[in-house]
Protein backbone atom coordinates (compact mmCIF):
# COMPACT_ATOMS: atom_id res chain seq x y z
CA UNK A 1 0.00 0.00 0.00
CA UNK A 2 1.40 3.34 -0.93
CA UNK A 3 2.10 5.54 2.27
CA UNK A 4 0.92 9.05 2.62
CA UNK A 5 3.18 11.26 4.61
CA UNK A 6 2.01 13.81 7.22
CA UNK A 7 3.61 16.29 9.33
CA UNK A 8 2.39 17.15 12.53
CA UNK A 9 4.30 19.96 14.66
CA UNK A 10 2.84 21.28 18.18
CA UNK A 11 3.58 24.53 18.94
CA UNK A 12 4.13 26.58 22.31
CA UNK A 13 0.44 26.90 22.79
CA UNK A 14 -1.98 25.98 25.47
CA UNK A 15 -3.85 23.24 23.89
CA UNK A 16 -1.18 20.42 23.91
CA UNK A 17 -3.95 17.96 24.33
CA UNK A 18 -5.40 18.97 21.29
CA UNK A 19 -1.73 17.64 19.30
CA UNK A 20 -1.83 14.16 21.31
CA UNK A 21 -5.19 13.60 20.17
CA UNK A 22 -4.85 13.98 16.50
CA UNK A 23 -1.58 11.74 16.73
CA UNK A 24 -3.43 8.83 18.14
CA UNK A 25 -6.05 8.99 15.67
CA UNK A 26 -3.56 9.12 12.96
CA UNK A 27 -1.57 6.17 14.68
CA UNK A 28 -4.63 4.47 13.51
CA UNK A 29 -5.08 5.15 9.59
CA UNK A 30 -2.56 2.76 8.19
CA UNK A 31 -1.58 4.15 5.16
CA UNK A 32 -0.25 7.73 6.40
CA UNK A 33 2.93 8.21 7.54
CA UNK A 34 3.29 10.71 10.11
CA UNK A 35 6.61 13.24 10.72
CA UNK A 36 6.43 15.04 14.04
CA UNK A 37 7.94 18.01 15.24
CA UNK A 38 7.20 19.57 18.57
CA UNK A 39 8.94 22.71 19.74
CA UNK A 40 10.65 23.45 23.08
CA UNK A 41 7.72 25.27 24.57
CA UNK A 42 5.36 22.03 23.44
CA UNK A 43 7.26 20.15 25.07
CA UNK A 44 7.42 21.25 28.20
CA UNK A 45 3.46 22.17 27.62
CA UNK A 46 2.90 18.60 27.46
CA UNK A 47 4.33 17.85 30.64
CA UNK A 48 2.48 20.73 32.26
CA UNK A 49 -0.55 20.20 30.61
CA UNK A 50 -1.61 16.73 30.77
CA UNK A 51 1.42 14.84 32.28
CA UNK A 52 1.72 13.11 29.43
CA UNK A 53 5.76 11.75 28.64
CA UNK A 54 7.64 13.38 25.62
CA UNK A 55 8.74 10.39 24.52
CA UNK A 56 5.18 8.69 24.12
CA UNK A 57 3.82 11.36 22.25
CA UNK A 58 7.22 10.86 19.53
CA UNK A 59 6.38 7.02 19.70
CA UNK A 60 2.92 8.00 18.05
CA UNK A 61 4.51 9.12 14.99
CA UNK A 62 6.61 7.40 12.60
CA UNK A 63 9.82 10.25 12.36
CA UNK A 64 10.04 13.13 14.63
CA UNK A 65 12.73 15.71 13.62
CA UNK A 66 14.37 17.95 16.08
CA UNK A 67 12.91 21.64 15.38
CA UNK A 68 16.02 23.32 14.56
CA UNK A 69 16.96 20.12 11.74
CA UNK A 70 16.55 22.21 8.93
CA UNK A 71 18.34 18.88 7.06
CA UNK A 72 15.12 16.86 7.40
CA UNK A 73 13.49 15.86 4.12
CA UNK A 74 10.28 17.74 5.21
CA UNK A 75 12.58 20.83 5.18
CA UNK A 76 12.23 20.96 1.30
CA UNK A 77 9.68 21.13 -1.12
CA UNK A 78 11.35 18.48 -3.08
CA UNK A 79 10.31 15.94 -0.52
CA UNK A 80 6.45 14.88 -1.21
CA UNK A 81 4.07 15.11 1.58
CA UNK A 82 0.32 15.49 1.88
CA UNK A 83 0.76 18.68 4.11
CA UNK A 84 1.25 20.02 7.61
CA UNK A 85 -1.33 20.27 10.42
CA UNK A 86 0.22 22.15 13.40
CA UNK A 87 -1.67 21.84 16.32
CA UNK A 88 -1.58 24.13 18.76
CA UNK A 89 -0.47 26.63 16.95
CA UNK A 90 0.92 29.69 19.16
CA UNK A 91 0.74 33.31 17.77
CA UNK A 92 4.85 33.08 18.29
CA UNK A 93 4.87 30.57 15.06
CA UNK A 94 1.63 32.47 13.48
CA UNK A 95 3.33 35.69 13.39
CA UNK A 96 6.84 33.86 11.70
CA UNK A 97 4.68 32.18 9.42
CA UNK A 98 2.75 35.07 8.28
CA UNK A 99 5.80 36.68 7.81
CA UNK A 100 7.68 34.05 5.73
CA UNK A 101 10.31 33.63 8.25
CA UNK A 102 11.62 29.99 8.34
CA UNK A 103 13.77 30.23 11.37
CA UNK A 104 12.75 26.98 12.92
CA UNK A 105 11.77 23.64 10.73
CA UNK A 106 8.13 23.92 12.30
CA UNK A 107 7.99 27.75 10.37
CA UNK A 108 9.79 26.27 7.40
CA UNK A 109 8.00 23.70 6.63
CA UNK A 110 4.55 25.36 7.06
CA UNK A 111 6.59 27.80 4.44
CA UNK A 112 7.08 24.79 2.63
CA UNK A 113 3.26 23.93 2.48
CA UNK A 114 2.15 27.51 1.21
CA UNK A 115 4.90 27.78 -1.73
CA UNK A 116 3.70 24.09 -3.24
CA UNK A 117 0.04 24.51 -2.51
CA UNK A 118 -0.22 21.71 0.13
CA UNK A 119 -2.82 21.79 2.99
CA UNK A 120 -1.86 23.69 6.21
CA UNK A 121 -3.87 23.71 8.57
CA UNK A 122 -3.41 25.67 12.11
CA UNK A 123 -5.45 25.34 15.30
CA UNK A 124 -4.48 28.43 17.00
CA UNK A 125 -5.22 28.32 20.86
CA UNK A 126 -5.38 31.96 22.12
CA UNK A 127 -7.96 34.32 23.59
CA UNK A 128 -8.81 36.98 23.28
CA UNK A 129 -7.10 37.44 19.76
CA UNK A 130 -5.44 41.01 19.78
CA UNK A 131 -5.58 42.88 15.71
CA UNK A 132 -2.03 41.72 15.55
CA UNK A 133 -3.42 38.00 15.82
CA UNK A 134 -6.24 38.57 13.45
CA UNK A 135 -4.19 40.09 10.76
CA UNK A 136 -1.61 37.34 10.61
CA UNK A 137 -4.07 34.81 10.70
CA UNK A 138 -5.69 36.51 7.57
CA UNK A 139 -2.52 37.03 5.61
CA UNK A 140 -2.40 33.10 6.57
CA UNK A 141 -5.58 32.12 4.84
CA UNK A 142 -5.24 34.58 1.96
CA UNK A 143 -2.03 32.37 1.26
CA UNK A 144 -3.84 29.07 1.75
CA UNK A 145 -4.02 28.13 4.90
CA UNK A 146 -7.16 26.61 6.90
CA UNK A 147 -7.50 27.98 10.15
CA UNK A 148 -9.20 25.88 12.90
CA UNK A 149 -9.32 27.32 15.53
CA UNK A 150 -9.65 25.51 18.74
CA UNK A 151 -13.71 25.93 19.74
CA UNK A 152 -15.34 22.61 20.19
CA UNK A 153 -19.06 22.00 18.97
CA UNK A 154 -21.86 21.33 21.48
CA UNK A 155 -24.28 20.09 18.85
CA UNK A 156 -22.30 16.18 19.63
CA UNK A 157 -23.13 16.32 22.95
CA UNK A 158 -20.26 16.49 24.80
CA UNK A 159 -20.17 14.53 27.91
CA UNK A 160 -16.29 14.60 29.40
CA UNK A 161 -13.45 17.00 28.50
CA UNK A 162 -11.86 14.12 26.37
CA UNK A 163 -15.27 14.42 24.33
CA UNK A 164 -14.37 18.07 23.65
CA UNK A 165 -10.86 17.67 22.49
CA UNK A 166 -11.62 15.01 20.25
CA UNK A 167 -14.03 17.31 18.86
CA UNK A 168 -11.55 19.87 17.78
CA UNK A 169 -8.78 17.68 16.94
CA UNK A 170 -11.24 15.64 14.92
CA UNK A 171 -12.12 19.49 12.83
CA UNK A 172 -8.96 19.66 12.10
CA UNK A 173 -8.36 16.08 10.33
CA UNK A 174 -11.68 16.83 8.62
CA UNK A 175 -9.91 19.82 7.16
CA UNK A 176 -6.91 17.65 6.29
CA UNK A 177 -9.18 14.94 4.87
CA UNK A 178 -8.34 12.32 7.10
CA UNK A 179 -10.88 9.55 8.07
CA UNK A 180 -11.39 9.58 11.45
CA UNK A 181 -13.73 8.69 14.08
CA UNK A 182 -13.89 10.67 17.07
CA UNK A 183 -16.79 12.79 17.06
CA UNK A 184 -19.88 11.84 15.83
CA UNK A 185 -21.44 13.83 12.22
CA UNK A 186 -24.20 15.85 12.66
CA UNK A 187 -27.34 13.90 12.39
CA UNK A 188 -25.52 10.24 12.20
């Protein structure tokens, strides 16, 4: 079966959850292969956050690439991959990414995305947004990205907190096309 390659980075944002979520989903489609890169702040996030171990979240994907390996194949656009989902997605790598700035291979690679016209999709996790936010997050879309930003649905139902994040980490596998099944469809 022909393998479909991914790349999932988790930024320095509140929301770390959020990244776990979507990786064990994806652990579960066989026929993606899935390139993770988690900055400094996500890591310690994780910790913090939900206690979970670095090193189990990099055992969900199939690569994971240091953030400052600007030598990994995801790096270029030469390398073929479906596109990037980066989830949570702080205003820090928002505002480099609006920008164009590649200073980091999380920024690069979402750089990467909008020059070849691959899916990127970005679940920012900040409130409130200030204008700074918003307009970065525009000049974002206008260049092709999909922004999903982290606000769960009520219309499922939710009964736990686990119900919520798998709403919003299931949004944004819907936006990558990914097949999934951890929120139910409206009406099914």
């Amino acid at each position: 079966m022909h393998q479909r390659e991914l790349v999932v980075a988790m930024t320095g944002a509140s929301g770390t959850p959020y990244g776990v979520r979507a990786l064990e989903a994806l652990a579960k489609v066989p026929d993606i292969k899935v390139h993770l890169v988690l900055s400094q702040t996500a890591e310690k996030l994780l910790k913090f956050e939900s206690d979970t171990e670095v090193d189990a979240v990099r055992k969900l994907a199939h690569v994971t690439h240091a953030n400052d390996d600007f030598f990994a194949p995801i790096a270029s656009g030469s390398h073929r991959f479906m596109g990037m989902l980066v989830i949570p997605c702080s205003m820090k790598h928002v505002g480099l990414m609006a920008a164009g700035i590649g200073s980091d291979l999380i920024s690069r690679t979402a750089d990467v995305c909008l020059k070849e016209k691959r899916p990127l999709v970005l679940v920012p996790r900040e409130t409130p947004l200030s204008l700074i936010h918003l307009r970065n997050l525009t000049t974002l879309a206008e260049a092709g990205a999909h922004i999903v930003p982290a606000m769960p649905g009520y219309y499922t139902h939710p009964k736990t907190l686990d119900d919520i994040v798998d709403h919003v980490a299931g949004k944004a596998l819907d936006a990558l096309g990914v097949e999934h099944e951890l929120y139910p469809r409206w009406r099914e």
